[in-house]
C-alpha atoms as a PDB file:
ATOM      1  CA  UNK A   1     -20.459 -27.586 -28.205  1.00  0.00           C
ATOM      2  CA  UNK A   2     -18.136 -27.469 -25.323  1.00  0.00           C
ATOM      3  CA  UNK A   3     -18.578 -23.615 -23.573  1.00  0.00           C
ATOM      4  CA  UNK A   4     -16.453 -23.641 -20.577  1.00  0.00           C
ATOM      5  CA  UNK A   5     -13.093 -21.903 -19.962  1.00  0.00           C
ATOM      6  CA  UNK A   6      -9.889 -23.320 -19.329  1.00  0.00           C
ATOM      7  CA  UNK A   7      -6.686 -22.077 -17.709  1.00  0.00           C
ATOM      8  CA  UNK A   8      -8.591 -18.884 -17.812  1.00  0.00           C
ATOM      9  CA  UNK A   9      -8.817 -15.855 -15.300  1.00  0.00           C
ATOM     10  CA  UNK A  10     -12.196 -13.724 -15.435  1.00  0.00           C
ATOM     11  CA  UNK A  11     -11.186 -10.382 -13.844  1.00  0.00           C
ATOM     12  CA  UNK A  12     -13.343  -7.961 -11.985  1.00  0.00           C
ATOM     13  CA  UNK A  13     -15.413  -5.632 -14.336  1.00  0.00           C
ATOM     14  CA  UNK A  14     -13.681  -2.283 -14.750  1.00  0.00           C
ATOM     15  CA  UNK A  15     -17.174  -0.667 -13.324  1.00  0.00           C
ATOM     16  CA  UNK A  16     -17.446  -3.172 -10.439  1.00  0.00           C
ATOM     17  CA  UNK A  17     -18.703  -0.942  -7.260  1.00  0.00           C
ATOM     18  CA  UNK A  18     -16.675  -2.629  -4.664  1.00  0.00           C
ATOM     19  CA  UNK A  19     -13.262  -2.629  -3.519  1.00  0.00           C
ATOM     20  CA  UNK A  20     -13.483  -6.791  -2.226  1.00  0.00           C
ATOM     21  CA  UNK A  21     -15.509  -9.399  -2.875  1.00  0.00           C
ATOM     22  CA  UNK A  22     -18.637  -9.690  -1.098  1.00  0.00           C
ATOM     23  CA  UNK A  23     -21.761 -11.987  -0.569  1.00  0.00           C
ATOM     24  CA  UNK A  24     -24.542 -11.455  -2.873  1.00  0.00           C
ATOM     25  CA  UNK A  25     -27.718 -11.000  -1.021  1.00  0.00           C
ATOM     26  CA  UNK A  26     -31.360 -11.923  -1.404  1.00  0.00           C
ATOM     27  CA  UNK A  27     -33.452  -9.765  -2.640  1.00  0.00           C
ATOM     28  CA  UNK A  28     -37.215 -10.688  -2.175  1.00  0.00           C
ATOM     29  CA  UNK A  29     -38.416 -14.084  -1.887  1.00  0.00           C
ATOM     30  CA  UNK A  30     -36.902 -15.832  -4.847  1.00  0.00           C
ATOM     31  CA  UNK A  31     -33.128 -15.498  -5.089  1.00  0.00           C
ATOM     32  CA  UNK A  32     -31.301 -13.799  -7.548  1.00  0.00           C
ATOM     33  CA  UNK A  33     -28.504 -15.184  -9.462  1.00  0.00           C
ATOM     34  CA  UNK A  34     -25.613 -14.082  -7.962  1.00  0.00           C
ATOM     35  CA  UNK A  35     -27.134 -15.704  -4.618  1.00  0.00           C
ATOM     36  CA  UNK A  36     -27.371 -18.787  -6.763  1.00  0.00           C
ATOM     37  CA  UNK A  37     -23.901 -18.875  -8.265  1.00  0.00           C
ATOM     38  CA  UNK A  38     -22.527 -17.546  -5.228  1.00  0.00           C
ATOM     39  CA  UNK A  39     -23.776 -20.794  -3.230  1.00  0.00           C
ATOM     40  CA  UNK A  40     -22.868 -23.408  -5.668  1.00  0.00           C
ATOM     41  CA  UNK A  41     -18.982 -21.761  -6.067  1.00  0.00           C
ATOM     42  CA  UNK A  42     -18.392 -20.528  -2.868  1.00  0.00           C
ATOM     43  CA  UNK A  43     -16.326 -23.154  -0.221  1.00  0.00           C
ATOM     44  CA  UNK A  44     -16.360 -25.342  -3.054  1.00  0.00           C
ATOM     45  CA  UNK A  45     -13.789 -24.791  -5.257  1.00  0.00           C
ATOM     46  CA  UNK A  46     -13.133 -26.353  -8.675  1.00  0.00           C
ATOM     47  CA  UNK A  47     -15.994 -28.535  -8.276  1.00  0.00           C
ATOM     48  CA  UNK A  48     -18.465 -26.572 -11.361  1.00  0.00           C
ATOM     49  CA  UNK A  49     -18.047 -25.951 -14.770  1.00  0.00           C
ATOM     50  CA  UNK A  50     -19.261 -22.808 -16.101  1.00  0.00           C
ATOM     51  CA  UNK A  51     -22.014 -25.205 -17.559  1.00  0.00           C
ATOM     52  CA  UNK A  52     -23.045 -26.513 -14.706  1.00  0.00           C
ATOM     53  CA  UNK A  53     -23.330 -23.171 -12.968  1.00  0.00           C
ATOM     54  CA  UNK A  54     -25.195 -21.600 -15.828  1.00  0.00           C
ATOM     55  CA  UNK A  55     -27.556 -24.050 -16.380  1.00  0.00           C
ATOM     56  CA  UNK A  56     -28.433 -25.225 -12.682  1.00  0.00           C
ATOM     57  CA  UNK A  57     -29.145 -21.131 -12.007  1.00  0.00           C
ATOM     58  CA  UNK A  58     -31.263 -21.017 -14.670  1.00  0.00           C
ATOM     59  CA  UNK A  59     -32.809 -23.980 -13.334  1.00  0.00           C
ATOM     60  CA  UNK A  60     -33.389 -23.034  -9.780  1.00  0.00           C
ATOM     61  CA  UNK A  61     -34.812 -19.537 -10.944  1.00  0.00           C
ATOM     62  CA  UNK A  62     -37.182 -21.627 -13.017  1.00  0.00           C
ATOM     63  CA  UNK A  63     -38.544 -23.178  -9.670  1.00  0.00           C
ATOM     64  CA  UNK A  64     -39.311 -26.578 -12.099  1.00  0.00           C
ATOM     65  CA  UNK A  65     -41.093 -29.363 -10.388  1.00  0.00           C
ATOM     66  CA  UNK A  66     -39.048 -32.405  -9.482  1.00  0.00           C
ATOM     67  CA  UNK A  67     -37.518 -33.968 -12.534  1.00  0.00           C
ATOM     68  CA  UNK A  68     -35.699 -37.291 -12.920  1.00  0.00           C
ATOM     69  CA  UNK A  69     -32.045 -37.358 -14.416  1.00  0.00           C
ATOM     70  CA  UNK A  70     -33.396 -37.887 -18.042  1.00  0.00           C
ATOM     71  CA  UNK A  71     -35.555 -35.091 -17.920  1.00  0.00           C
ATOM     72  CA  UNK A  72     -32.906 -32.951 -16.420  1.00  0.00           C
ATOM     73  CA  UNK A  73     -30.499 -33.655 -19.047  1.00  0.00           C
ATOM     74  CA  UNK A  74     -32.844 -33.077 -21.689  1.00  0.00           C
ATOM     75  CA  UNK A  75     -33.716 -29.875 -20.280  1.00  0.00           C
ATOM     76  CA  UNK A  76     -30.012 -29.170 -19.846  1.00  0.00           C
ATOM     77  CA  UNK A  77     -29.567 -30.393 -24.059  1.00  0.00           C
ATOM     78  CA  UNK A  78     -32.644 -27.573 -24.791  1.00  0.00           C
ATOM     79  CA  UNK A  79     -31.004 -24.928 -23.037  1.00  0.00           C
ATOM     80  CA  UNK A  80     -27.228 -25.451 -24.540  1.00  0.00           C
ATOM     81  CA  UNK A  81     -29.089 -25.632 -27.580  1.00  0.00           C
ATOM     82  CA  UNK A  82     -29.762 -21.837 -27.976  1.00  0.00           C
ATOM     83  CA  UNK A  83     -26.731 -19.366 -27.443  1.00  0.00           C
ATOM     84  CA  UNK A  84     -26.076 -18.308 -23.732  1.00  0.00           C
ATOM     85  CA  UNK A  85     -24.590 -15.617 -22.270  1.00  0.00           C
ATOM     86  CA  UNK A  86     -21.199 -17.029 -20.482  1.00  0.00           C
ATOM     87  CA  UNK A  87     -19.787 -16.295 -16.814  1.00  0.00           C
ATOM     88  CA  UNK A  88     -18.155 -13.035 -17.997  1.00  0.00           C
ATOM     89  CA  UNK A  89     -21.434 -11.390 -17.670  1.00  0.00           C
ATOM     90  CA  UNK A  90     -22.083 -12.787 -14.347  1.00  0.00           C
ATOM     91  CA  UNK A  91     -22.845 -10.693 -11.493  1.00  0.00           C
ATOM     92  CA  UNK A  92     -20.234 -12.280  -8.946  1.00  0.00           C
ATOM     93  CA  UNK A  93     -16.977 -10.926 -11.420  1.00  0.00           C
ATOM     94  CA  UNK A  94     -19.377  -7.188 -12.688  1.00  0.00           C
ATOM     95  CA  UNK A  95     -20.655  -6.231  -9.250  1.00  0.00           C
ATOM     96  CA  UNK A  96     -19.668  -8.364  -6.237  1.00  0.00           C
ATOM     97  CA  UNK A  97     -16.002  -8.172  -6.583  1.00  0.00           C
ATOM     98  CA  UNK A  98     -15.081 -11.986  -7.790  1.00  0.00           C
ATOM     99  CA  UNK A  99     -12.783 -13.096  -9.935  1.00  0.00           C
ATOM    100  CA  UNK A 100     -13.267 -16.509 -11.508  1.00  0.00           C
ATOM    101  CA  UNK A 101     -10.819 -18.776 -12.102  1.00  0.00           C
ATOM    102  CA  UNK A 102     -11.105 -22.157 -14.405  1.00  0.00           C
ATOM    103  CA  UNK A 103      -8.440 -24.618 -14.129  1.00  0.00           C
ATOM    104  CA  UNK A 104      -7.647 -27.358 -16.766  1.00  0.00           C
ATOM    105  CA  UNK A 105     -10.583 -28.983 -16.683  1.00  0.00           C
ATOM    106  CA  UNK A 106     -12.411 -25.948 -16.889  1.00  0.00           C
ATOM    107  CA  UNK A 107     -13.635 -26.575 -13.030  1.00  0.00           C
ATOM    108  CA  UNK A 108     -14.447 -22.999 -11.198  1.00  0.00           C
ATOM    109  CA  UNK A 109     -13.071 -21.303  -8.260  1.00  0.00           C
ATOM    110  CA  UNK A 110     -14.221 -18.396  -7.038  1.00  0.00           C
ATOM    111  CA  UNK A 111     -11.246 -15.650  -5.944  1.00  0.00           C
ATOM    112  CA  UNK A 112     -11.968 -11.967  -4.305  1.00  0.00           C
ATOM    113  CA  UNK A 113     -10.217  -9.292  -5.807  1.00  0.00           C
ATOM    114  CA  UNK A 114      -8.706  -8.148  -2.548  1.00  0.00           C
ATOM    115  CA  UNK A 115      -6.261 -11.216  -2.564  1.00  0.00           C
ATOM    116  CA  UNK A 116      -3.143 -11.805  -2.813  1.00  0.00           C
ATOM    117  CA  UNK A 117      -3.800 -14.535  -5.223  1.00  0.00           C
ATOM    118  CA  UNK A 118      -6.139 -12.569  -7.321  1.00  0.00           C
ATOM    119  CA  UNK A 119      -3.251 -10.057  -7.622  1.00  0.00           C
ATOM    120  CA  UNK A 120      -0.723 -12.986  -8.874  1.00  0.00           C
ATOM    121  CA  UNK A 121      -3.104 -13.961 -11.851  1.00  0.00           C
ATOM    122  CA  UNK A 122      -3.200 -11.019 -12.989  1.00  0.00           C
ATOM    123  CA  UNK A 123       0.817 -11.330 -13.122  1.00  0.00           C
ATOM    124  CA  UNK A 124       2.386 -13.731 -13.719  1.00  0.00           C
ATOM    125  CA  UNK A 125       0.369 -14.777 -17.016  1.00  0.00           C
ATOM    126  CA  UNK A 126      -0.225 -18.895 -16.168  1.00  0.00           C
ATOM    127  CA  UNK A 127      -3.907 -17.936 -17.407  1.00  0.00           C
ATOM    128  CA  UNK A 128      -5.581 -16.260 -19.945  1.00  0.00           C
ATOM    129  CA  UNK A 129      -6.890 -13.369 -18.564  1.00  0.00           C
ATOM    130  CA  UNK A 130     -10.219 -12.013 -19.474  1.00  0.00           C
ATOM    131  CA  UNK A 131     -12.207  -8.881 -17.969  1.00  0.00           C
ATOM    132  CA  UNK A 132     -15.895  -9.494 -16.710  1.00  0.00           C
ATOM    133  CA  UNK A 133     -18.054  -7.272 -19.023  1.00  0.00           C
ATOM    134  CA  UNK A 134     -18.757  -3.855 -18.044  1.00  0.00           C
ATOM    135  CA  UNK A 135     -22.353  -2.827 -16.224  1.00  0.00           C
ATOM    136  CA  UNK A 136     -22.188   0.674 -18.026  1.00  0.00           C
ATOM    137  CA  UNK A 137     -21.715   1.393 -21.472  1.00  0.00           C
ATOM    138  CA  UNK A 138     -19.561   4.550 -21.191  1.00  0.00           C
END
């Protein structure tokens, strides 16, 4: 079952405390996983799918020992096989100020809400826009 997004726009949470987008930061010795998506999407656009980016975060936070490529994709087949929560609740779009978009191959780029082109995707329509989910429930 195929889980990324395509032509798609995730939007800045409604809650989201900032005003631009801004570098996660470490918190402690292991890092969290905005510092983790952050790296892999930022400089590098279009190069991840939302798969890759959720399961190599959940990877990394998993500190696993050294694995071959077989092992790694099994591992990657085990964790695809239960539900998993997609980018929309991912703290770059809810709390840093990012907005995520996927292009047609459903590769992502990472866009700060204080842009200009952040601003166009949000009007002209070319993608399907979706909000990042809310931090708060009210």
């Amino acid at each position: 079952m195929d889980m990324n997004y395509y032509r798609t726009f995730i939007a800045v949470a409604d809650d989201c405390p900032v005003k631009e987008g801004v570098a996660p930061k470490d918190r402690g010795a292991k890092k969290t996983v905005a510092v983790l998506q952050y790296e892999m999407l930022a400089g590098r656009p279009f190069v991840h799918t939302q798969e890759d980016v959720l399961f190599d975060t959940w990877f990394k936070r998993h500190e696993l020992p050294e694995a071959s490529d077989e092992e790694i994709a099994a591992l990657r087949a085990k964790f695809f096989s239960k539900p998993q929560a997609c980018l929309r609740s991912s703290p770059l779009p809810k709390k840093h100020g990012w907005g995520l978009v996927f292009n047609a191959e459903g590769k992502i780029a990472l866009c700060p809400m204080e842009s200009a082109e952040y601003r166009e995707h949000l009007a002209t329509g070319t993608l399907k826009i979706l909000k990042a989910l809310r931090s708060s429930r009210t």
